[in-house]
PDB file of N, CA and C in Angstrom:
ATOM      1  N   UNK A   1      -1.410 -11.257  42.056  1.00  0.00           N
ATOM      2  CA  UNK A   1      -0.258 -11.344  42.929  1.00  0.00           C
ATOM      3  C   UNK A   1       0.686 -12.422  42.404  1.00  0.00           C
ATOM      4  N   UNK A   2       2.332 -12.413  42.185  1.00  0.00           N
ATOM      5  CA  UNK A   2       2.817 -13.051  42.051  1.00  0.00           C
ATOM      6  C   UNK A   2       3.182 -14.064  43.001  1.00  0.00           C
ATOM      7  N   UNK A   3       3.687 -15.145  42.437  1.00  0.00           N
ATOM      8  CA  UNK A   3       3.794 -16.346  43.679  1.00  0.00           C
ATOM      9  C   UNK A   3       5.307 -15.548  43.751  1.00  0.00           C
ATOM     10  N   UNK A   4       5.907 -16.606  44.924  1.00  0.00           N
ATOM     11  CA  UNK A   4       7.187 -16.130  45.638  1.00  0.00           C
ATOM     12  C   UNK A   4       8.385 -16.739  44.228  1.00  0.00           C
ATOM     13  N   UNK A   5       9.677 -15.935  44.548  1.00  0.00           N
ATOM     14  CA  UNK A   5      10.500 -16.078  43.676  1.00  0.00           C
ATOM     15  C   UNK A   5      11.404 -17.551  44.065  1.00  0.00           C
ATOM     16  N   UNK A   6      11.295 -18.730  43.358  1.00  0.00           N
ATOM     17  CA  UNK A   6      12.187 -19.824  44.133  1.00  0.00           C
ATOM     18  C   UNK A   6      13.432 -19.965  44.442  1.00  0.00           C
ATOM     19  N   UNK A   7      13.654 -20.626  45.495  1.00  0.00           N
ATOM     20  CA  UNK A   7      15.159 -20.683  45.702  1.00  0.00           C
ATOM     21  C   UNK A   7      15.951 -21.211  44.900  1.00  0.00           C
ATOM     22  N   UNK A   8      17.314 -20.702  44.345  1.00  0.00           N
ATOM     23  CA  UNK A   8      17.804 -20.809  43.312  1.00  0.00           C
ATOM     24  C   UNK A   8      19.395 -21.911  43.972  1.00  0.00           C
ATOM     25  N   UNK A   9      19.504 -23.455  43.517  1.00  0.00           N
ATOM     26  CA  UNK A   9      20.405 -24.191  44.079  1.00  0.00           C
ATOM     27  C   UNK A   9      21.542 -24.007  42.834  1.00  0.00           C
ATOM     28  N   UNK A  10      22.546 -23.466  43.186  1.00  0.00           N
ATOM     29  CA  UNK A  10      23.992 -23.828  42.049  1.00  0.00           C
ATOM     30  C   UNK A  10      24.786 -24.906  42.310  1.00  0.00           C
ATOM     31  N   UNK A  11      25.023 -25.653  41.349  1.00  0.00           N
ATOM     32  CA  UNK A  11      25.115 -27.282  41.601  1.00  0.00           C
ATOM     33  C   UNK A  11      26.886 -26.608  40.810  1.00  0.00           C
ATOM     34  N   UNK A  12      28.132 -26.967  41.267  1.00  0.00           N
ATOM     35  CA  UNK A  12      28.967 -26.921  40.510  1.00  0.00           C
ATOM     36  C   UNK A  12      29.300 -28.581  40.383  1.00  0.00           C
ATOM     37  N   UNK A  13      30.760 -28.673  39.266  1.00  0.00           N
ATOM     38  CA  UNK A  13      31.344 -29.965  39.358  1.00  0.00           C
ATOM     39  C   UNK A  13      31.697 -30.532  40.394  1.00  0.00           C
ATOM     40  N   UNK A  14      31.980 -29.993  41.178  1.00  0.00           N
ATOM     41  CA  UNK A  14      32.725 -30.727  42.428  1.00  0.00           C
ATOM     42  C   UNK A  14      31.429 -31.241  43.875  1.00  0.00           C
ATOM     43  N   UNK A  15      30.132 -30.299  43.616  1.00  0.00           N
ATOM     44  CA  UNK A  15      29.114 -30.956  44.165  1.00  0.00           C
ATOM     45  C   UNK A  15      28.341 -32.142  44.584  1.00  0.00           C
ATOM     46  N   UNK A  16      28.477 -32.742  45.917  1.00  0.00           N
ATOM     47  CA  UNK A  16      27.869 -33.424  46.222  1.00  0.00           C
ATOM     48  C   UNK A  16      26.484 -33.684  45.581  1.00  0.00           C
ATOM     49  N   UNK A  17      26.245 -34.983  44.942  1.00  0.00           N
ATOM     50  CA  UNK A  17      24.456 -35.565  44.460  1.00  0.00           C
ATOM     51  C   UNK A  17      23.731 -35.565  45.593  1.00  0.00           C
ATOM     52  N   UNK A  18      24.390 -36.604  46.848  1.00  0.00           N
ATOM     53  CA  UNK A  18      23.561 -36.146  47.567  1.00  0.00           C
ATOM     54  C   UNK A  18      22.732 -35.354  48.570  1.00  0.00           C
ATOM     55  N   UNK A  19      24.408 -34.451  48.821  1.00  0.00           N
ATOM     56  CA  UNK A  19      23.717 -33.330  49.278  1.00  0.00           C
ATOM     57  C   UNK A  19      22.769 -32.281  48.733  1.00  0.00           C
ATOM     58  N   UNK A  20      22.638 -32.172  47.614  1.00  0.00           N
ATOM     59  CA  UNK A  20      22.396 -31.597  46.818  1.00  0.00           C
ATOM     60  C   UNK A  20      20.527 -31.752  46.290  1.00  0.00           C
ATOM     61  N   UNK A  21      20.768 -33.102  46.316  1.00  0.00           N
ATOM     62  CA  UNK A  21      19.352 -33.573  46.210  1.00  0.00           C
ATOM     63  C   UNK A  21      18.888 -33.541  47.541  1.00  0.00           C
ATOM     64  N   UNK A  22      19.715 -33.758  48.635  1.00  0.00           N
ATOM     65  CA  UNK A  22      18.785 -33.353  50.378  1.00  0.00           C
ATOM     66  C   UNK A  22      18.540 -32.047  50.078  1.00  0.00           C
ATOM     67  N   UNK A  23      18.416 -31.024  49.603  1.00  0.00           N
ATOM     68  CA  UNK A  23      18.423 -29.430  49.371  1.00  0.00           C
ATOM     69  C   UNK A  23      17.006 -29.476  48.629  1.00  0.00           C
ATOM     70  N   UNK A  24      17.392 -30.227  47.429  1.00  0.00           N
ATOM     71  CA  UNK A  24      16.178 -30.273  46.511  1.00  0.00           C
ATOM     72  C   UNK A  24      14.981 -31.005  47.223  1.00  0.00           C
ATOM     73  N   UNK A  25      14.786 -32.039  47.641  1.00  0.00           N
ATOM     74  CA  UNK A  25      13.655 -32.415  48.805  1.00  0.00           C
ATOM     75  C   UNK A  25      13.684 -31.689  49.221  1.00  0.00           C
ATOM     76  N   UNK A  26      14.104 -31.011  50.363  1.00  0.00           N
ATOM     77  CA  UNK A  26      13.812 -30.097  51.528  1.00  0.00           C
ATOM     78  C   UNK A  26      13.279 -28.973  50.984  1.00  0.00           C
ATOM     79  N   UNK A  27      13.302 -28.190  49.877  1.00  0.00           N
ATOM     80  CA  UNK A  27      12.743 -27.343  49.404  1.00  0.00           C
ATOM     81  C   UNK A  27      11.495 -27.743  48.555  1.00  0.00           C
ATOM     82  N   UNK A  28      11.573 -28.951  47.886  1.00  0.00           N
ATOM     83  CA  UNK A  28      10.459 -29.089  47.090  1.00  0.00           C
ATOM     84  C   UNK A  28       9.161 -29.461  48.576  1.00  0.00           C
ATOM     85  N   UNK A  29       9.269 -30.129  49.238  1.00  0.00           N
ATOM     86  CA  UNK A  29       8.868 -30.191  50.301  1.00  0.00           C
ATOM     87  C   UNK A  29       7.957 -29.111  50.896  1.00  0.00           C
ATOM     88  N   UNK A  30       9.121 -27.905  51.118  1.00  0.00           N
ATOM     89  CA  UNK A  30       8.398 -27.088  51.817  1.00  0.00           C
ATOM     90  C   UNK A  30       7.955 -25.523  50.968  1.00  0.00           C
ATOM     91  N   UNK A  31       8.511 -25.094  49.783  1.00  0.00           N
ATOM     92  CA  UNK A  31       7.886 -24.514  48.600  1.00  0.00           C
ATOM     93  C   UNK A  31       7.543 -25.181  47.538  1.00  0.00           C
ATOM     94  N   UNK A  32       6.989 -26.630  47.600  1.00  0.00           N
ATOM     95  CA  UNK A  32       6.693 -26.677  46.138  1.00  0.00           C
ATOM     96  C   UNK A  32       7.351 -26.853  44.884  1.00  0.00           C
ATOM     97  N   UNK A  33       8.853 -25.910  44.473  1.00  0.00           N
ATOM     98  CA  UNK A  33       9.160 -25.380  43.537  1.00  0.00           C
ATOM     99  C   UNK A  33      10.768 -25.176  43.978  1.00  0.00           C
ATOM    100  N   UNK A  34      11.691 -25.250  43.172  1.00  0.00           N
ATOM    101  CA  UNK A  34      13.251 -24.871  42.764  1.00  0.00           C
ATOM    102  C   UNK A  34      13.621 -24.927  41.687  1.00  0.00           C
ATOM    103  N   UNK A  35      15.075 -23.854  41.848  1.00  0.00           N
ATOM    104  CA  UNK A  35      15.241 -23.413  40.448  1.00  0.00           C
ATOM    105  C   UNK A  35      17.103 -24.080  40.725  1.00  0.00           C
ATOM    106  N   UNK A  36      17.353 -24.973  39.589  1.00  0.00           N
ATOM    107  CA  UNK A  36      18.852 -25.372  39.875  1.00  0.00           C
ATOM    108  C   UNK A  36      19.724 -25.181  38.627  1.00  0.00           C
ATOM    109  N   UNK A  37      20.849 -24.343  39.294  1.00  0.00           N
ATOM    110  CA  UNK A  37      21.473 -24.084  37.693  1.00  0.00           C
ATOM    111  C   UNK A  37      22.685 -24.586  37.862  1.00  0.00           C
ATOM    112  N   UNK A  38      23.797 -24.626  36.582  1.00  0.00           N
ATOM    113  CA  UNK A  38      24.768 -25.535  36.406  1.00  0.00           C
ATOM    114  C   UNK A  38      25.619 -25.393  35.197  1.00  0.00           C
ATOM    115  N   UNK A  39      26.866 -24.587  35.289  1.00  0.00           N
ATOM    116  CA  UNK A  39      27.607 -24.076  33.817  1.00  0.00           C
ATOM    117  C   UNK A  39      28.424 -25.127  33.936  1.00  0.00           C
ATOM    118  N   UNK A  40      28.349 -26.085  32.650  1.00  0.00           N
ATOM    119  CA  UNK A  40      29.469 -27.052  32.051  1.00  0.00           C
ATOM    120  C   UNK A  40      29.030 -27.978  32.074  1.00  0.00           C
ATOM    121  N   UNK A  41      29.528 -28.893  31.241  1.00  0.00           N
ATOM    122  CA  UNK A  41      29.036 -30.686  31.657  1.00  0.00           C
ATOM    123  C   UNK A  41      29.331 -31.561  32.550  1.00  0.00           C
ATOM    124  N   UNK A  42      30.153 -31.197  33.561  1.00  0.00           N
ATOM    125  CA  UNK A  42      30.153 -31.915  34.765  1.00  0.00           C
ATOM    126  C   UNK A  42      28.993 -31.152  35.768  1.00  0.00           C
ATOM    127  N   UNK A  43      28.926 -30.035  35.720  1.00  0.00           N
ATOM    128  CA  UNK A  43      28.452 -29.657  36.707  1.00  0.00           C
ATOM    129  C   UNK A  43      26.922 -30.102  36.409  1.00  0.00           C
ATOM    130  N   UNK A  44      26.367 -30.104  34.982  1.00  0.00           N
ATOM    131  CA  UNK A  44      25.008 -30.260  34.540  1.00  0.00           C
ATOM    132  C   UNK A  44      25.037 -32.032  34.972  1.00  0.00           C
ATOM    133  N   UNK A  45      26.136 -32.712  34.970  1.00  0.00           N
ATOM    134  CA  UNK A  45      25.510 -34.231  35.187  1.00  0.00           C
ATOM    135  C   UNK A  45      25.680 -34.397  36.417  1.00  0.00           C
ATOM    136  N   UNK A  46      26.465 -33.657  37.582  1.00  0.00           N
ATOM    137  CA  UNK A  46      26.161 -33.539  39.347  1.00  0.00           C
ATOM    138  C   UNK A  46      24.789 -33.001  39.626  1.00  0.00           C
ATOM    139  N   UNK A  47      24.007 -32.125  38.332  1.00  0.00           N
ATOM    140  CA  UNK A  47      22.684 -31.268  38.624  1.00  0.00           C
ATOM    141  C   UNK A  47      21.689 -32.782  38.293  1.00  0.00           C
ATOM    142  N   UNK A  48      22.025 -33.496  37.224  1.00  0.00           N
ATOM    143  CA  UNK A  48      20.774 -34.618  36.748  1.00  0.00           C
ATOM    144  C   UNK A  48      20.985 -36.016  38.340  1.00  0.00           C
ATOM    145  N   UNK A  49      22.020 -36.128  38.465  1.00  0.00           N
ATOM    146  CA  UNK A  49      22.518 -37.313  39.545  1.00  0.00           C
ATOM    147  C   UNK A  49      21.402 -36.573  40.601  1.00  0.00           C
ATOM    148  N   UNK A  50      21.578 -35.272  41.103  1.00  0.00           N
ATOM    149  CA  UNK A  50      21.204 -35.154  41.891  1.00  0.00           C
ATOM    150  C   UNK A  50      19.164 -34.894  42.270  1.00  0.00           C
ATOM    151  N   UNK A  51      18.745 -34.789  41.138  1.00  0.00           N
ATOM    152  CA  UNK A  51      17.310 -34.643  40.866  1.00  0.00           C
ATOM    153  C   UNK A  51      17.191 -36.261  40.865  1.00  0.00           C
ATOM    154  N   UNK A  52      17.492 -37.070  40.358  1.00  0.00           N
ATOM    155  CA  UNK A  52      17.338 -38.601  40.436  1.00  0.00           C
ATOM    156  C   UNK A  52      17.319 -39.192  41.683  1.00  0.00           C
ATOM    157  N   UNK A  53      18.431 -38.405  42.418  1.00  0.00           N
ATOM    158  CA  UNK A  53      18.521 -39.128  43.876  1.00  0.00           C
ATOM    159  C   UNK A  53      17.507 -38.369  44.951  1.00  0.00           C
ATOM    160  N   UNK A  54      16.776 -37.334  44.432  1.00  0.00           N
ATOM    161  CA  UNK A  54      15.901 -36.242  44.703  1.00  0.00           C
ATOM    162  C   UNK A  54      14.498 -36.967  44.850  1.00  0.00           C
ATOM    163  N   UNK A  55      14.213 -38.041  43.647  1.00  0.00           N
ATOM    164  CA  UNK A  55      12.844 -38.371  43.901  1.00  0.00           C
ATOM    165  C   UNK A  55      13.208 -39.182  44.448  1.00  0.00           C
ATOM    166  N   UNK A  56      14.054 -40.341  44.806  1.00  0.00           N
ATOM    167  CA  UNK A  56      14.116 -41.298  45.603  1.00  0.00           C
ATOM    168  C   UNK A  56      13.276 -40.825  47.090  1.00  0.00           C
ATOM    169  N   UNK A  57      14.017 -39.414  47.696  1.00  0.00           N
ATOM    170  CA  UNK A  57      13.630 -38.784  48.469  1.00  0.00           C
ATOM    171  C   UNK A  57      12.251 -38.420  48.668  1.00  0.00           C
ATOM    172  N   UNK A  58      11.909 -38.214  47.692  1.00  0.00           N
ATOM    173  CA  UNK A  58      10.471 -37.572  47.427  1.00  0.00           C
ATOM    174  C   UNK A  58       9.651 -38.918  47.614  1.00  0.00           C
ATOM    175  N   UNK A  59       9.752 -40.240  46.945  1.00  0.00           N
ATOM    176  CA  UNK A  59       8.807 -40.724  47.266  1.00  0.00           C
ATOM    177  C   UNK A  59       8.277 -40.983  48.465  1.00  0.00           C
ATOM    178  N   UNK A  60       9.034 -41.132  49.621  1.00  0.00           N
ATOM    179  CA  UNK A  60       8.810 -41.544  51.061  1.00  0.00           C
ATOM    180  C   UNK A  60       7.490 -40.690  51.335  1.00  0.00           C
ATOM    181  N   UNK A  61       7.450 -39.522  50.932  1.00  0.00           N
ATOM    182  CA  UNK A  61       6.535 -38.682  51.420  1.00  0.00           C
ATOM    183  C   UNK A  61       5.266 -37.958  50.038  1.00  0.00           C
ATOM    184  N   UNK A  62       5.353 -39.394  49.164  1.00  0.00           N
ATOM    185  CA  UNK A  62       4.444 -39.526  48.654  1.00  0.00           C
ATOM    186  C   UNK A  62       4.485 -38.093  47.296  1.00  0.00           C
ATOM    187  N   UNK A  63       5.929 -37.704  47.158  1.00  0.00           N
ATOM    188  CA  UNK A  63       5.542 -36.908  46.411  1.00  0.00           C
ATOM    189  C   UNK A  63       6.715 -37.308  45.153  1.00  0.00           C
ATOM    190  N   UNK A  64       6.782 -36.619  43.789  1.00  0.00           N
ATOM    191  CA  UNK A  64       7.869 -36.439  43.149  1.00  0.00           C
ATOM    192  C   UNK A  64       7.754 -35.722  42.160  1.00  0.00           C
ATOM    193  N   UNK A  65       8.681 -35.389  41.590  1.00  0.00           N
ATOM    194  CA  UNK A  65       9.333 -34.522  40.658  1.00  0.00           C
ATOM    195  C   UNK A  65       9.027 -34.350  39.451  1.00  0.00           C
ATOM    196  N   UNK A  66       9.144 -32.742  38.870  1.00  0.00           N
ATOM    197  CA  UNK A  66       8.923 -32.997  37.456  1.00  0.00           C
ATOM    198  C   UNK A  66      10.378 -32.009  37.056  1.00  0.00           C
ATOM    199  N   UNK A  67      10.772 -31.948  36.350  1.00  0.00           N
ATOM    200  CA  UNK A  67      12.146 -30.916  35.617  1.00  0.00           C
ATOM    201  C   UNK A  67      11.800 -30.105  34.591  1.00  0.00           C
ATOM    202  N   UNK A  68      11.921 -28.716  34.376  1.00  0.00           N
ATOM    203  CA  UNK A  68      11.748 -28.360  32.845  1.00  0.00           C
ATOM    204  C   UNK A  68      13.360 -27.555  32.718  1.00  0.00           C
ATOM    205  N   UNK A  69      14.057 -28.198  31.875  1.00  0.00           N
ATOM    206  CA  UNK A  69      15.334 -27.681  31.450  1.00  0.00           C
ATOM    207  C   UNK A  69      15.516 -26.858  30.887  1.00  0.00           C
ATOM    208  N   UNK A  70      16.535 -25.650  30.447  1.00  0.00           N
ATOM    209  CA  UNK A  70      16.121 -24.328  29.780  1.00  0.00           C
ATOM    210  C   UNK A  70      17.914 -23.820  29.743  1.00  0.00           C
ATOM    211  N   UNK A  71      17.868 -23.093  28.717  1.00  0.00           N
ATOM    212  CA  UNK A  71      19.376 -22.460  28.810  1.00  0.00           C
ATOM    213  C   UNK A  71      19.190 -20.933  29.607  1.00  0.00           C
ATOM    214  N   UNK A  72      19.588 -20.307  30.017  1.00  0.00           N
ATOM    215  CA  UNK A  72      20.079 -19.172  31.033  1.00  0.00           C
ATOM    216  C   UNK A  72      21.456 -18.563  30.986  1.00  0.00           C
ATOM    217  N   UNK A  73      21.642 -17.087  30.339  1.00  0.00           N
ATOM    218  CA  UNK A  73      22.584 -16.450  30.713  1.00  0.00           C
ATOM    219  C   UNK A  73      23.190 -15.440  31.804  1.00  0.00           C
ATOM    220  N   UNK A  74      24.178 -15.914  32.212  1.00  0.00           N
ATOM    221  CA  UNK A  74      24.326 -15.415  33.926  1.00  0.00           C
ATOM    222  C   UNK A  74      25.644 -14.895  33.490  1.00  0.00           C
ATOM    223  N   UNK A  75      25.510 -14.238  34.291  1.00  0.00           N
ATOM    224  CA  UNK A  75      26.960 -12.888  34.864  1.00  0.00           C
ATOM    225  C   UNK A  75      27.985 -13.555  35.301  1.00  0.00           C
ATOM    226  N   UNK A  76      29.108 -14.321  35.324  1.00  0.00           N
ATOM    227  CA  UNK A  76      30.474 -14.968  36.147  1.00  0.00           C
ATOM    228  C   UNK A  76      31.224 -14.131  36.163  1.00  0.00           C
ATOM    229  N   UNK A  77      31.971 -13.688  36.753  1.00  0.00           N
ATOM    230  CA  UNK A  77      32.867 -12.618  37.158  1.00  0.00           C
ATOM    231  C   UNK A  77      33.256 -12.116  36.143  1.00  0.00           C
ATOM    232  N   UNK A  78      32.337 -11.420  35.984  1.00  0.00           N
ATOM    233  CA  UNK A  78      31.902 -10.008  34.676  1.00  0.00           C
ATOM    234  C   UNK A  78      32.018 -10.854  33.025  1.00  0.00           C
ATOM    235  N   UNK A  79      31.650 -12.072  33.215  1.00  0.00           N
ATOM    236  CA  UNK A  79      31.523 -12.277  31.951  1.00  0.00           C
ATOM    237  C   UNK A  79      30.491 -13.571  31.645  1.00  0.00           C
ATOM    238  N   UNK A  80      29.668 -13.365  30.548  1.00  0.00           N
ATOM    239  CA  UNK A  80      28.864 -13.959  30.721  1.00  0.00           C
ATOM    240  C   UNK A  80      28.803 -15.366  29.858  1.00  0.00           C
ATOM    241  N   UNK A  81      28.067 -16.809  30.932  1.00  0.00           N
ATOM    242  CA  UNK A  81      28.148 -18.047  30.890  1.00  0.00           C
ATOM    243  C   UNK A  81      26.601 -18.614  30.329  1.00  0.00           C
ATOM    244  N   UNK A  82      26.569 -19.714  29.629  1.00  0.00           N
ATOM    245  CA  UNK A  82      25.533 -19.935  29.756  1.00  0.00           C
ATOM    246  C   UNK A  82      25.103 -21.183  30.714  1.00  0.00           C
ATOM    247  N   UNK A  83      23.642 -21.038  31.120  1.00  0.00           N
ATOM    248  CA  UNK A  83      23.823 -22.047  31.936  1.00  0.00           C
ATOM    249  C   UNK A  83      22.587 -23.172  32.106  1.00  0.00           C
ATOM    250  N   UNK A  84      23.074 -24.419  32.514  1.00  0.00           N
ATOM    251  CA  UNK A  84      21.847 -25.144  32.558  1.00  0.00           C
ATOM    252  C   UNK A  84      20.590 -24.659  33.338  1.00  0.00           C
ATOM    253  N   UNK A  85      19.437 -24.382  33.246  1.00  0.00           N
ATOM    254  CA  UNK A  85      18.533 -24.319  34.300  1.00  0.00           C
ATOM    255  C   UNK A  85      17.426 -25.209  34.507  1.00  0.00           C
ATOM    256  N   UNK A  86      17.044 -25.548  35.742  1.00  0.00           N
ATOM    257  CA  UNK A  86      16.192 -26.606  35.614  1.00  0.00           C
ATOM    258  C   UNK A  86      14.953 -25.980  36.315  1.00  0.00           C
ATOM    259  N   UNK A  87      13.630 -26.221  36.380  1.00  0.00           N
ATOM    260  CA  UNK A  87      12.449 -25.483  37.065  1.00  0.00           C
ATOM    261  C   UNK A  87      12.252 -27.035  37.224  1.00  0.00           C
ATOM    262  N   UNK A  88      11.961 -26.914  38.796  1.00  0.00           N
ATOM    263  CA  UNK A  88      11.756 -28.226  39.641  1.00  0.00           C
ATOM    264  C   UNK A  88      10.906 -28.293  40.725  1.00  0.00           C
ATOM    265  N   UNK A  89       9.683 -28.926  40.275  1.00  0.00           N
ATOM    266  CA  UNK A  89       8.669 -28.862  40.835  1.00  0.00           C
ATOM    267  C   UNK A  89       7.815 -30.496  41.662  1.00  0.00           C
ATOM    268  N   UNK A  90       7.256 -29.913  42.258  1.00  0.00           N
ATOM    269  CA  UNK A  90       6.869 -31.357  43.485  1.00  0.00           C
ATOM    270  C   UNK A  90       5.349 -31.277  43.174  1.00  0.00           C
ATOM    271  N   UNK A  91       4.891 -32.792  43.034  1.00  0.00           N
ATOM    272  CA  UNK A  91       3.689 -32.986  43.172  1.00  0.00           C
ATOM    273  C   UNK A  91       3.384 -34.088  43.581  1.00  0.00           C
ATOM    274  N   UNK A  92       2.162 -34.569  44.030  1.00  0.00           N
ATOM    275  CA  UNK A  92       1.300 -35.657  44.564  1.00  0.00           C
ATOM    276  C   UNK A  92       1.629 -36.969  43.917  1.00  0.00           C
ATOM    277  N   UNK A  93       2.287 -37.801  44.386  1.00  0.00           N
ATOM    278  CA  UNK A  93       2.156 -39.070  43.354  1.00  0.00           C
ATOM    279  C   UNK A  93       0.717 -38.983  43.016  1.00  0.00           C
ATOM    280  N   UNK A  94      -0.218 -39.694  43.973  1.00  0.00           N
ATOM    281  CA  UNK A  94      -1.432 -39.796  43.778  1.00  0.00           C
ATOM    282  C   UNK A  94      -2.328 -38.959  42.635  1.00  0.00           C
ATOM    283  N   UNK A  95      -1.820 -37.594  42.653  1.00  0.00           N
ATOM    284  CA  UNK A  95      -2.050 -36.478  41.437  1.00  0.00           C
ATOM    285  C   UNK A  95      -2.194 -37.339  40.385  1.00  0.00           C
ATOM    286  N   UNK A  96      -1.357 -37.998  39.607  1.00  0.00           N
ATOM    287  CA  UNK A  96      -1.405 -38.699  38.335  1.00  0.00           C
ATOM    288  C   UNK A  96      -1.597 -40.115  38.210  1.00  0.00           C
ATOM    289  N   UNK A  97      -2.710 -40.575  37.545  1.00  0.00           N
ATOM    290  CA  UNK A  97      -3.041 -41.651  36.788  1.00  0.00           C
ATOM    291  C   UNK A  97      -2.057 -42.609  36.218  1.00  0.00           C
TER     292      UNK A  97
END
């Protein structure tokens, strides 16, 4: 059985960090797992601000973050972008040594 497909956050330039990272807690939280994508270099450094301000979040509740970054080609109004993707996952502080 496959696990569930994660919720997918699009971070543009003009995006709030910290709203953005309240999204990313609240989901890592309660699935585990998010997927955050981000075409351009502003929008990819509102996507890193906001995973940073993400574990801040995370630690309170004893958990934090790992990132695996990846390129991704997506559809933009019929033409295609490439894009940052990040696979963002929550675990146990305590988990690691």
């Amino acid at each position: 059985m496959q696990p569930p497909v994660p919720e997918t956050l699009k971070v543009s330039a003009d995006s709030r960090p910290n709203s953005v990272a309240g999204a990313i807690a609240a989901l890592l939280r309660s699935q585990g797992r998010v997927e955050v994508q981000a075409i351009g270099p502003a929008a990819v450094n509102q996507a890193v601000k906001a995973l940073a301000i993400a574990r801040g979040y995370l630690t309170e509740d004893g958990l934090d973050l790992s990132a695996q970054p990846s390129f991704v080609k997506l559809e933009v109004e019929q033409e295609e972008r490439t894009a940052m993707r990040f696979g963002v996952y929550a675990y146990r502080l305590a988990d690691v040594q």
